[in-house]
C-alpha atoms as a PDB file:
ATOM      1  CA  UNK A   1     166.184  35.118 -69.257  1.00  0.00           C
ATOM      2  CA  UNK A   2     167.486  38.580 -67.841  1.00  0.00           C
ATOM      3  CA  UNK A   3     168.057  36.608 -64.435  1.00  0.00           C
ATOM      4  CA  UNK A   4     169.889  34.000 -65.943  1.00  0.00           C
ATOM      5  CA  UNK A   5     171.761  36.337 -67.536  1.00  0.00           C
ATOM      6  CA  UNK A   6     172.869  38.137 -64.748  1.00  0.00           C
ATOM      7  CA  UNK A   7     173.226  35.109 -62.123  1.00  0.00           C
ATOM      8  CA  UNK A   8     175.515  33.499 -64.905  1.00  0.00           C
ATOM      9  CA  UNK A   9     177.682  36.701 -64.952  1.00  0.00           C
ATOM     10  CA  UNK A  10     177.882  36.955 -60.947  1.00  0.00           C
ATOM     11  CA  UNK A  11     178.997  33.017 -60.790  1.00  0.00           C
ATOM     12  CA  UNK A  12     181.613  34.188 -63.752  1.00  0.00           C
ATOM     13  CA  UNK A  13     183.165  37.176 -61.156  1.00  0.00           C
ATOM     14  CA  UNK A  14     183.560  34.931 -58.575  1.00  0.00           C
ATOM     15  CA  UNK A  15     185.272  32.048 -60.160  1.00  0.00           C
ATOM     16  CA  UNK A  16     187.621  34.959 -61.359  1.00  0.00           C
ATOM     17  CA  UNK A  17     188.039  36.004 -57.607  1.00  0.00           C
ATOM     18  CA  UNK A  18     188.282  32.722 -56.300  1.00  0.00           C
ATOM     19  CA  UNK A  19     190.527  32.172 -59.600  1.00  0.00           C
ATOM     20  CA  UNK A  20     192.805  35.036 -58.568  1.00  0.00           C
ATOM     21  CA  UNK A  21     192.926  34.482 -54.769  1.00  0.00           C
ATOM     22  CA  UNK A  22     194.049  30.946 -55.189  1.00  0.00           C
ATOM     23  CA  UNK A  23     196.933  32.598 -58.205  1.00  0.00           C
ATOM     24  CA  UNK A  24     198.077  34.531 -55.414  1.00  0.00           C
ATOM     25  CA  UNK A  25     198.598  32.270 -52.225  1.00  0.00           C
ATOM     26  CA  UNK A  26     199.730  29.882 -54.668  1.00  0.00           C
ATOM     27  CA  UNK A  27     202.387  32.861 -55.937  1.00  0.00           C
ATOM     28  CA  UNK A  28     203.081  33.603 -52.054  1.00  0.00           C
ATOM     29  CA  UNK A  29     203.879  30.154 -51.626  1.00  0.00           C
ATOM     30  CA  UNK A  30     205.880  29.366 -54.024  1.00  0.00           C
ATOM     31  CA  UNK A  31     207.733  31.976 -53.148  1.00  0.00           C
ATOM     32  CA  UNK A  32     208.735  31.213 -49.371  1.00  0.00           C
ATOM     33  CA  UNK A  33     209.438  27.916 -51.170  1.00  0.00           C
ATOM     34  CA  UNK A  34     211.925  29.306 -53.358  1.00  0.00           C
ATOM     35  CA  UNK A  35     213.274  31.734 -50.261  1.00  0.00           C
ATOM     36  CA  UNK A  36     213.950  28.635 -48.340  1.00  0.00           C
ATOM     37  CA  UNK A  37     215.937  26.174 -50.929  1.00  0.00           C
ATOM     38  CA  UNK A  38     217.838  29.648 -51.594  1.00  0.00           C
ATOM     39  CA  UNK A  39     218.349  29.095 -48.052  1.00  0.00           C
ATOM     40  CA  UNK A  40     219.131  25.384 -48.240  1.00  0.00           C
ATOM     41  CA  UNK A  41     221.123  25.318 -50.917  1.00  0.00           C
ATOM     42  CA  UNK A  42     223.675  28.160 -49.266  1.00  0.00           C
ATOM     43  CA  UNK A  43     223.828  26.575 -46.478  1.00  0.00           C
ATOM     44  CA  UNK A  44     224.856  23.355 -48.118  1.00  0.00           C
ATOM     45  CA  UNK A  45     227.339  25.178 -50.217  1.00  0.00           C
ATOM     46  CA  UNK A  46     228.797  26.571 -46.948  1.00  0.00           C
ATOM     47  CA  UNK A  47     228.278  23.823 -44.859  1.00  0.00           C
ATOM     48  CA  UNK A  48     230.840  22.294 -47.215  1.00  0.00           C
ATOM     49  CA  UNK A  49     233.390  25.231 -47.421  1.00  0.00           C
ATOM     50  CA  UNK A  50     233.588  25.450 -44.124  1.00  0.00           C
ATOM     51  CA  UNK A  51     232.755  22.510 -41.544  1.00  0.00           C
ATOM     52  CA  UNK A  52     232.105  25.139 -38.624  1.00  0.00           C
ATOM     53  CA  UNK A  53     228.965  26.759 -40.643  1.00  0.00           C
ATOM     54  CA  UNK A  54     226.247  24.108 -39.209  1.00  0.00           C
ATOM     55  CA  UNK A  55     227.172  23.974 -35.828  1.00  0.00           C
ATOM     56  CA  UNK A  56     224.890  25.389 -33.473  1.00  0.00           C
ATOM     57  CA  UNK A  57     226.837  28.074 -31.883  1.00  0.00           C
ATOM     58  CA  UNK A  58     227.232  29.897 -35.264  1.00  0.00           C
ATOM     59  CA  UNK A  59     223.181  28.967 -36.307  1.00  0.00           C
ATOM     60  CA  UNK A  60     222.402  30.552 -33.164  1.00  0.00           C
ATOM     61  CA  UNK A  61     224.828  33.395 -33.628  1.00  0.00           C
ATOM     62  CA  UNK A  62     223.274  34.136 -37.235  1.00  0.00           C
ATOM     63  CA  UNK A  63     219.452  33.987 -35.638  1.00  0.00           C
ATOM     64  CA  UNK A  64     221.051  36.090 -32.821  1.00  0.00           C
ATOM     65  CA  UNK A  65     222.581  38.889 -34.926  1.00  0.00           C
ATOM     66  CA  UNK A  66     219.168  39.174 -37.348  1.00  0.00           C
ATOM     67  CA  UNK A  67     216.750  38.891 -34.276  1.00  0.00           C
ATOM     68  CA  UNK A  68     216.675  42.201 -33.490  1.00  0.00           C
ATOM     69  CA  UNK A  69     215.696  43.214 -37.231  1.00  0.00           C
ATOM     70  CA  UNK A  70     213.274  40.719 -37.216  1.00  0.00           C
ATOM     71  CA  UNK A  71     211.713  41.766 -33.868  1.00  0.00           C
ATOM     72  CA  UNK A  72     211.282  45.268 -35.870  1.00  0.00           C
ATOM     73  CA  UNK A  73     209.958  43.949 -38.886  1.00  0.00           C
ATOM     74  CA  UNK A  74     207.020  42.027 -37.171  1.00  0.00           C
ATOM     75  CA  UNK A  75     206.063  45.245 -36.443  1.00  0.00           C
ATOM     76  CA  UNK A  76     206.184  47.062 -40.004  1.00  0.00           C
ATOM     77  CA  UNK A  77     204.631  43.633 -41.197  1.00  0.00           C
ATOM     78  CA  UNK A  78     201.438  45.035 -39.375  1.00  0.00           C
ATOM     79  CA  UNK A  79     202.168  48.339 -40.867  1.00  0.00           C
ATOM     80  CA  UNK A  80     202.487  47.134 -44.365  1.00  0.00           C
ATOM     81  CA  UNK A  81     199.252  44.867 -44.119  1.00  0.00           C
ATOM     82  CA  UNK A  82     198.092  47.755 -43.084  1.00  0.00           C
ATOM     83  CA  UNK A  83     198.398  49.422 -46.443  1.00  0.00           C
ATOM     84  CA  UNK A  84     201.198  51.565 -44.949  1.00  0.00           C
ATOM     85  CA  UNK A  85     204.930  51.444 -44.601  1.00  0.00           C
ATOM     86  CA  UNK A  86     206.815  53.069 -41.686  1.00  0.00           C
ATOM     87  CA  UNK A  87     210.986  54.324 -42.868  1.00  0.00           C
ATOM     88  CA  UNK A  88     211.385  55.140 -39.094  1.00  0.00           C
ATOM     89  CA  UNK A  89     212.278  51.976 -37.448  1.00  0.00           C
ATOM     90  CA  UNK A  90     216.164  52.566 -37.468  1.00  0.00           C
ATOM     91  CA  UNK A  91     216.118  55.143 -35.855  1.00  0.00           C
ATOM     92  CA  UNK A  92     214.039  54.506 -33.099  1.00  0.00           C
ATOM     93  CA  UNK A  93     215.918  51.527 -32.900  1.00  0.00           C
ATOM     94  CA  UNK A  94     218.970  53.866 -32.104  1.00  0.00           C
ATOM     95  CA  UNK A  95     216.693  56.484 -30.231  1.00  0.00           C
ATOM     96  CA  UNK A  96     215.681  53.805 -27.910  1.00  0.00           C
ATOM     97  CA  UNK A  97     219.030  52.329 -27.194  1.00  0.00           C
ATOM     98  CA  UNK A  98     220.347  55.969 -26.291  1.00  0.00           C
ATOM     99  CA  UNK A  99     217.847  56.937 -23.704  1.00  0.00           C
ATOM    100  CA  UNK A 100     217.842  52.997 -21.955  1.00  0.00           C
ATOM    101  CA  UNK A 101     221.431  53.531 -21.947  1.00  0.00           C
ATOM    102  CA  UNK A 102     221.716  57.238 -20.921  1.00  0.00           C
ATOM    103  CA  UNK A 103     219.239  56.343 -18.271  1.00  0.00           C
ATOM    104  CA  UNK A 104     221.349  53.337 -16.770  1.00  0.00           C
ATOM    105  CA  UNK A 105     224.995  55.096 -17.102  1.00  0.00           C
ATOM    106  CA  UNK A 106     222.770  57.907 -14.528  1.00  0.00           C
ATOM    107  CA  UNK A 107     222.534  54.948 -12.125  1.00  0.00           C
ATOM    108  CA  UNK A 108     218.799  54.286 -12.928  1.00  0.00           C
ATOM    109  CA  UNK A 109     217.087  50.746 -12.229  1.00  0.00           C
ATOM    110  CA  UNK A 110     217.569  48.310 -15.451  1.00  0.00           C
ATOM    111  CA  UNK A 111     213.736  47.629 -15.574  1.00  0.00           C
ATOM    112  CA  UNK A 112     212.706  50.933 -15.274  1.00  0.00           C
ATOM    113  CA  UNK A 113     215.364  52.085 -17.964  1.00  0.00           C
ATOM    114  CA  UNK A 114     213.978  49.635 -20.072  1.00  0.00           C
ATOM    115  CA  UNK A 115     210.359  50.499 -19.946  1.00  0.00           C
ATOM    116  CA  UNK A 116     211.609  54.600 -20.684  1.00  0.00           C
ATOM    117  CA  UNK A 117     213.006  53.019 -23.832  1.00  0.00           C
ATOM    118  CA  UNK A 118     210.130  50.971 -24.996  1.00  0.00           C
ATOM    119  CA  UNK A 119     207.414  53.853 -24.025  1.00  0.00           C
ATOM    120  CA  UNK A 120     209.365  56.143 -26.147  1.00  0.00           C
ATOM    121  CA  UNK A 121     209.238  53.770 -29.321  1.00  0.00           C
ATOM    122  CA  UNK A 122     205.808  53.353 -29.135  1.00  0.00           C
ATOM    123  CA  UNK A 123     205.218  57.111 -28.449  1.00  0.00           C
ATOM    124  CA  UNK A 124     207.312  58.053 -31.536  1.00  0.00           C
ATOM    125  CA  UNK A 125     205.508  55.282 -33.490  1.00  0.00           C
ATOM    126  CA  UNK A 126     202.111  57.252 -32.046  1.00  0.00           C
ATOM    127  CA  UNK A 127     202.822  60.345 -33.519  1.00  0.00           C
ATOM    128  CA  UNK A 128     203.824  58.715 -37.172  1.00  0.00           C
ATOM    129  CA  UNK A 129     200.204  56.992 -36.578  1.00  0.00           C
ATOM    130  CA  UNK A 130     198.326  60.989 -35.888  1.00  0.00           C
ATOM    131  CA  UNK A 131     200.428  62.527 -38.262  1.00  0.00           C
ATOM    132  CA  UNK A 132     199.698  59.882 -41.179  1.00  0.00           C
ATOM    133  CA  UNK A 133     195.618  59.300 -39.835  1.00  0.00           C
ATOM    134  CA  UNK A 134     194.995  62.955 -38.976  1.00  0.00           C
ATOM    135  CA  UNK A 135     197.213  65.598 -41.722  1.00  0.00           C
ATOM    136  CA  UNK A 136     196.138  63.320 -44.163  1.00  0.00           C
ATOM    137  CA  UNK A 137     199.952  63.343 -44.663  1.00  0.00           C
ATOM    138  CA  UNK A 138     201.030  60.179 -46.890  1.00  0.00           C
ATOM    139  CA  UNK A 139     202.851  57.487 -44.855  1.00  0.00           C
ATOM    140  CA  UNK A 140     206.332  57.608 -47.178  1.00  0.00           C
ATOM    141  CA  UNK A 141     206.385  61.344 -46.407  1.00  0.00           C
ATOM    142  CA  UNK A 142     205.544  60.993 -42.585  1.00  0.00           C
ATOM    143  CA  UNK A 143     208.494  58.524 -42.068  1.00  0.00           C
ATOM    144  CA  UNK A 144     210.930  59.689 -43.878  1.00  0.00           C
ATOM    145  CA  UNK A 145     210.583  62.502 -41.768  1.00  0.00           C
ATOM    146  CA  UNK A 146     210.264  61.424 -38.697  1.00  0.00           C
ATOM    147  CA  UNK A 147     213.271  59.060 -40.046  1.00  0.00           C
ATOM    148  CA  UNK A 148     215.364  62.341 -39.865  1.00  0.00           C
ATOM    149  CA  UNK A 149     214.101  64.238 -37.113  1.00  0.00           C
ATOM    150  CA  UNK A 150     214.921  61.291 -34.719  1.00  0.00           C
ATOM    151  CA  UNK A 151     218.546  60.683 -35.939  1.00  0.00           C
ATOM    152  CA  UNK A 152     219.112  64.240 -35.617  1.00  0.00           C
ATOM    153  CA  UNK A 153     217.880  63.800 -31.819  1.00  0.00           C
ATOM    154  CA  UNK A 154     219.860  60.811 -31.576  1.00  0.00           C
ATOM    155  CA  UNK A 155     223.180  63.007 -32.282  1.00  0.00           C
ATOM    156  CA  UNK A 156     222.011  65.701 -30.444  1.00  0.00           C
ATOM    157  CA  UNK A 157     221.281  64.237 -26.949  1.00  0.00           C
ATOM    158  CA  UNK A 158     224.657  62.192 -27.213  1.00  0.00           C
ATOM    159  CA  UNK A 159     227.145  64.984 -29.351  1.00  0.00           C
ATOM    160  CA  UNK A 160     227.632  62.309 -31.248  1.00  0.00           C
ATOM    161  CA  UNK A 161     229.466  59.955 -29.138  1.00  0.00           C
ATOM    162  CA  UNK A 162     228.594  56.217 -27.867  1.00  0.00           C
ATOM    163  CA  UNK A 163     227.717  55.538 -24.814  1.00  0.00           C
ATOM    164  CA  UNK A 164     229.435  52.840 -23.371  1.00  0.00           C
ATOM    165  CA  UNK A 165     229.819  51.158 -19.613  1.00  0.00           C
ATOM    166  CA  UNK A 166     226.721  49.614 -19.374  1.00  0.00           C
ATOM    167  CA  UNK A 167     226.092  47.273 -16.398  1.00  0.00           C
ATOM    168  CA  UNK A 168     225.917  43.874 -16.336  1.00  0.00           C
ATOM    169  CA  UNK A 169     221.995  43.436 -15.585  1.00  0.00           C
ATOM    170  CA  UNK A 170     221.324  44.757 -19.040  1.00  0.00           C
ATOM    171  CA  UNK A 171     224.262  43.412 -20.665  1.00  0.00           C
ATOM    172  CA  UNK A 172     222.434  39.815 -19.644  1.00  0.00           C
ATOM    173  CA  UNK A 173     219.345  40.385 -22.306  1.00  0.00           C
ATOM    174  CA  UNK A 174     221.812  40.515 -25.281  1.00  0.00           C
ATOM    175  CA  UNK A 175     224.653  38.498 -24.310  1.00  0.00           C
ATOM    176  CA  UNK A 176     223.101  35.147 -22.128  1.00  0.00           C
ATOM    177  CA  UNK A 177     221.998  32.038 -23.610  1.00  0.00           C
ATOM    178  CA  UNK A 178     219.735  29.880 -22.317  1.00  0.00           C
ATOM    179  CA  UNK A 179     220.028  26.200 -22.398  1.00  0.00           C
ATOM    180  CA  UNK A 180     216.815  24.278 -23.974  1.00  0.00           C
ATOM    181  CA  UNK A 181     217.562  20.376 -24.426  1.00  0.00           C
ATOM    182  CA  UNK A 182     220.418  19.827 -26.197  1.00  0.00           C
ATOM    183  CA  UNK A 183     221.248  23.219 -27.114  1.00  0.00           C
ATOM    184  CA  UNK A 184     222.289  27.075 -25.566  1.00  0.00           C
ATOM    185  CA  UNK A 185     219.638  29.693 -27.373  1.00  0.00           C
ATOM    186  CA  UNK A 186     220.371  33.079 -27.391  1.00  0.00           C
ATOM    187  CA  UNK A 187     217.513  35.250 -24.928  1.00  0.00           C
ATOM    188  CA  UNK A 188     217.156  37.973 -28.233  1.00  0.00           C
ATOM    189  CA  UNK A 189     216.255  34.598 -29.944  1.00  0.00           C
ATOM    190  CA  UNK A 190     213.831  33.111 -27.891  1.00  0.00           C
ATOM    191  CA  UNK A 191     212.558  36.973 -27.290  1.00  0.00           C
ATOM    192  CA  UNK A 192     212.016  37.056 -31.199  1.00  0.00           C
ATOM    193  CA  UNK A 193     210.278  33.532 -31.361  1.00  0.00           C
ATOM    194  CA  UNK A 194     207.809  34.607 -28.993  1.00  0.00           C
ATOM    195  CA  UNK A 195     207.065  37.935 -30.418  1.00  0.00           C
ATOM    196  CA  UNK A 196     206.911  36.223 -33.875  1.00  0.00           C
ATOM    197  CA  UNK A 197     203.987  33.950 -32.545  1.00  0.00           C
ATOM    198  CA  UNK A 198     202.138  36.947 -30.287  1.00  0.00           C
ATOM    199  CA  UNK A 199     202.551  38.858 -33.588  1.00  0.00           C
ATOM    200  CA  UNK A 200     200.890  36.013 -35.777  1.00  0.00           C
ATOM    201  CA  UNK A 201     197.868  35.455 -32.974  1.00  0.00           C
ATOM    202  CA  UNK A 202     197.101  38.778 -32.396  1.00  0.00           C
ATOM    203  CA  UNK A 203     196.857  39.529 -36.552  1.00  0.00           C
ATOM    204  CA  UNK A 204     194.980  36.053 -37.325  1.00  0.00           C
ATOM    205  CA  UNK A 205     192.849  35.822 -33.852  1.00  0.00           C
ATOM    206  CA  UNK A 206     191.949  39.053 -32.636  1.00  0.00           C
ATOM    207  CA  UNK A 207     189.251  41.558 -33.573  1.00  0.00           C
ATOM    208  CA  UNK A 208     192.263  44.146 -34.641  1.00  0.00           C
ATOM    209  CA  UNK A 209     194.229  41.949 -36.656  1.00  0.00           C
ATOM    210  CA  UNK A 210     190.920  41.352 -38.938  1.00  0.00           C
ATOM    211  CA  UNK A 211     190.953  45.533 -39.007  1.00  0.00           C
ATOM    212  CA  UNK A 212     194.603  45.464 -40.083  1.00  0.00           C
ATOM    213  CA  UNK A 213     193.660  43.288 -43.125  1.00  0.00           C
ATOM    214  CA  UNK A 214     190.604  45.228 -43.810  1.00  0.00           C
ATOM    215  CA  UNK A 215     191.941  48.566 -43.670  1.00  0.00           C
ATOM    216  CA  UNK A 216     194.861  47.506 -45.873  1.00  0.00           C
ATOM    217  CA  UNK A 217     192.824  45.623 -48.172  1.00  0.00           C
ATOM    218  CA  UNK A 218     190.366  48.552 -48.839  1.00  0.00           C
ATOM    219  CA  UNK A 219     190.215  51.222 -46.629  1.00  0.00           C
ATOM    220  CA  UNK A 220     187.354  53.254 -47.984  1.00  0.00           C
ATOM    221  CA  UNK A 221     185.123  49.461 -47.997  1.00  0.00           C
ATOM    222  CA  UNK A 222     186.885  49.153 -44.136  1.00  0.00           C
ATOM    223  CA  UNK A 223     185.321  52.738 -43.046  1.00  0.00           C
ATOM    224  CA  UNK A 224     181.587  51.406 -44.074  1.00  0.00           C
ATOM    225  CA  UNK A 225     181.937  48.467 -42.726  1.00  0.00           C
ATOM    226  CA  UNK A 226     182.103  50.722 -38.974  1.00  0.00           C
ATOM    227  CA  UNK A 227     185.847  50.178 -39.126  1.00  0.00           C
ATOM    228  CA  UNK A 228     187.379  52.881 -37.321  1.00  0.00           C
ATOM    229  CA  UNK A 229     190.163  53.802 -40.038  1.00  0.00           C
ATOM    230  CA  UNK A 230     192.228  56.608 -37.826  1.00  0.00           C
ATOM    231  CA  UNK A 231     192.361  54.844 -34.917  1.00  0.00           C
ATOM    232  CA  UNK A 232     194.304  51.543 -36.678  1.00  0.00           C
ATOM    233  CA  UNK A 233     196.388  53.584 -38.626  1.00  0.00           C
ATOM    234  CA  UNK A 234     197.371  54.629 -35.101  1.00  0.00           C
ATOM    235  CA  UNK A 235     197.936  51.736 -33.727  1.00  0.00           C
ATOM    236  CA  UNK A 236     200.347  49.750 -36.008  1.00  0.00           C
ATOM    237  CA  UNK A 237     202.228  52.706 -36.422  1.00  0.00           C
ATOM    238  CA  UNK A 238     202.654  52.696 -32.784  1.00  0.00           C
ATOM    239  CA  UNK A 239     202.880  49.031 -32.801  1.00  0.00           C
ATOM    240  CA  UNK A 240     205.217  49.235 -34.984  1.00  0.00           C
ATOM    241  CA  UNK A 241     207.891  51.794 -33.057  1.00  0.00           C
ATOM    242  CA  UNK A 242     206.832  49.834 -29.980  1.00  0.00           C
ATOM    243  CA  UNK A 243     209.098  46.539 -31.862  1.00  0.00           C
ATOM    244  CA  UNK A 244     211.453  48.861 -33.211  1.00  0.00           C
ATOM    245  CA  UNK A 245     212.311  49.426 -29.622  1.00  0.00           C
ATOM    246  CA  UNK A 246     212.335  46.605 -28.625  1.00  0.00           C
ATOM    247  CA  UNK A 247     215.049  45.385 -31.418  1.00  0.00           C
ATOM    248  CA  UNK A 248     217.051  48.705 -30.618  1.00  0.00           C
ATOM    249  CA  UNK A 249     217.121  47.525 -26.501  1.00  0.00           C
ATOM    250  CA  UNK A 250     218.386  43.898 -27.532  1.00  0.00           C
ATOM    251  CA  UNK A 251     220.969  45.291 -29.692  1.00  0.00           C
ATOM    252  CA  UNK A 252     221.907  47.731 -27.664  1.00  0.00           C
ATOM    253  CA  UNK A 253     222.289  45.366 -24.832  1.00  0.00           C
ATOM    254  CA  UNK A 254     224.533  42.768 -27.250  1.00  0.00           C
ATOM    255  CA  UNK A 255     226.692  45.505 -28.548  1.00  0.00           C
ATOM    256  CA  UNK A 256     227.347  46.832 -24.928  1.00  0.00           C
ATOM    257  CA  UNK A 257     227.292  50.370 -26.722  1.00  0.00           C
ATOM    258  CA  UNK A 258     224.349  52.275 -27.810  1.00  0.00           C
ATOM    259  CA  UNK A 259     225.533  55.132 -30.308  1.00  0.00           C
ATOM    260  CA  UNK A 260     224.084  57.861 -32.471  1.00  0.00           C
ATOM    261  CA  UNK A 261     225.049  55.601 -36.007  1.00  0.00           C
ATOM    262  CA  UNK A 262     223.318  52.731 -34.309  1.00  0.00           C
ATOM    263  CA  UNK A 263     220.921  50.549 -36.930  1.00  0.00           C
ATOM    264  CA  UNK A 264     221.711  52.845 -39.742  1.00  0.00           C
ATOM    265  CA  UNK A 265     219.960  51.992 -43.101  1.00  0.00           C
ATOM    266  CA  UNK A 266     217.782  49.423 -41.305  1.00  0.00           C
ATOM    267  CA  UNK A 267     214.609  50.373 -42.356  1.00  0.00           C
ATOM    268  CA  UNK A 268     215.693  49.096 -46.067  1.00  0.00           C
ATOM    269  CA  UNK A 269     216.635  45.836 -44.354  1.00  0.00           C
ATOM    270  CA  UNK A 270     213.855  45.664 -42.258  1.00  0.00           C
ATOM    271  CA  UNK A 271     211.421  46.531 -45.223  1.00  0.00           C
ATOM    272  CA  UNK A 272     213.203  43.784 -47.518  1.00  0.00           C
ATOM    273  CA  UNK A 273     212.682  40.921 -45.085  1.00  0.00           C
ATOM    274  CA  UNK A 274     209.272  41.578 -44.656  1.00  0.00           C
ATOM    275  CA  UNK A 275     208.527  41.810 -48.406  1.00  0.00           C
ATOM    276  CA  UNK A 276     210.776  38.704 -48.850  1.00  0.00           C
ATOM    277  CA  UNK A 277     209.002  36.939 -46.212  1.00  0.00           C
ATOM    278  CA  UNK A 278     205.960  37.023 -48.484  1.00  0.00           C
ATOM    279  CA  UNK A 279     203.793  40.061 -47.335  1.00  0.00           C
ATOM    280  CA  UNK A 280     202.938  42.392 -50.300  1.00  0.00           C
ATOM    281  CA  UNK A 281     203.480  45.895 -50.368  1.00  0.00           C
ATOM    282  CA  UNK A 282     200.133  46.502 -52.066  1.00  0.00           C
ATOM    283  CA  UNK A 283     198.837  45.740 -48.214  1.00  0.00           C
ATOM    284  CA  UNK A 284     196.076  43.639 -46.962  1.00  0.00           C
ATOM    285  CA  UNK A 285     197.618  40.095 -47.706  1.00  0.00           C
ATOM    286  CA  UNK A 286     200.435  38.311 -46.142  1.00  0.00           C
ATOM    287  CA  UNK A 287     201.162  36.983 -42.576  1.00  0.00           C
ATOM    288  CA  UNK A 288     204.344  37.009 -39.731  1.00  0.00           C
ATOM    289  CA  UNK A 289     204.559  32.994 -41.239  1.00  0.00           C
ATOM    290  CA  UNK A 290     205.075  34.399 -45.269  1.00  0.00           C
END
């Protein structure tokens, strides 16, 4: 009778979990649902207003102009789902843009300039990742920080003027489009579609994505499971200043200017699309797809 009991209240728990996980991707759903008739009926209302609104030159120059936050919120997507969130990503954004550009107004190759920008990123991102894992120091408080610390850099290495001049070899990853069948997409586009699907593979098909979910769905049940906690709050942190570079590079390379005010207040928009796009803060649920 005891057994019964008991069996009968175990069966009970998980029809409330399975109750409660279905509540919630039906929530998440109906959400990006609502997101995209938002989105639907705007453009419609638009689309009306003004006949130029549909065309694909100004779709493409909309996707252009939000690819590089996108590009940096795949990366605090993996943060988030991580059970973190990272304030930082403006400025490396603008920290980033500074040194590619510093380094090519000094004559330096385009490629290699490029590489000094992304490796710094992902190094900042590195040492939000120690500080957070290792201090015990809570991720709002790393950031926000680190958030300040960089802009101040930012100002400092420049005095607080742009940098402008940039040469034409780097001016091409902002400014060319590329034509695909019947249409000319802009390269930061097609750069953020592919990062957008890398992102979604490695979080869904890969060893470290299913850590990312763990660790952000319970960290203390991650750790016994042999999860190494530490070492993933490392790496989406650095993962996650690694895209922030990337965005500040492309913009950088549009705008033809990289400057010390560069992608200020980002973070807020870069933390709003993610949570928009369906991801909860709480951490552990969500995907790059919403």
């Amino acid at each position: 009778m005891k057994r019964t009991a008991k069996s009968g209240k175990i069966e009970t728990e998980r029809s409330q979990k399975k109750f409660s996980g279905l509540l919630i991707n039906g929530l998440r759903r109906s959400q990006v649902i609502t997101i995209l008739l938002i989105l639907i009926a705007m453009s419609a209302y638009l689309s009306i207003h003004t006949r130029t609104f549909l065309t694909s030159y100004n779709v493409f120059n909309i996707l252009r102009a939000f690819s590089w936050i996108a590009i940096s919120a795949f990366g605090q997507s993996m943060v988030i789902i991580g059970g973190g969130i990272d304030l930082s990503p403006g400025s490396v954004m603008a920290l980033s843009g500074i040194v590619t550009a510093m380094l090519l107004v000094r004559g330096v190759d385009v490629i290699v300039s490029v590489i000094a920008g992304l490796i710094l990123g992902a190094f900042t991102g590195y040492i939000n990742g120690v500080l957070i894992s290792k201090t015990k120091l809570p991720p709002f408080i790393a950031t926000l920080g680190m958030m300040s610390v960089v802009r101040g850099f930012c100002y400092g290495i420049t005095n607080g003027w742009p940098i402008r001049h940039l040469p034409r070899g780097f001016l091409f990853l902002g400014q060319t489009s590329i034509p695909i069948l019947l249409w000319k997409v802009p390269l930061p586009v097609i750069f953020m579609i592919m990062l957008a699907i890398i992102s979604f593979i490695f979080l869904n098909n890969t060893k470290y994505g299913y850590h990312i979910y763990a660790v952000g769905g319970n960290e203390y049940s991650a750790s016994l499971t042999g999860i190494n906690v530490g070492k993933i709050k490392i790496l989406i942190y650095t993962l996650s200043g690694f895209f922030a570079a990337i965005g500040g590079i492309l913009m950088t390379s549009r705008l033809g200017v990289a400057a010390p005010t560069a992608a200020l207040g980002y973070e807020l928009d870069i933390i709003a699309a993610v949570a928009i796009g369906g991801i909860s803060l709480r951490g552990g649920e969500g995907s790059i797809w919403g």
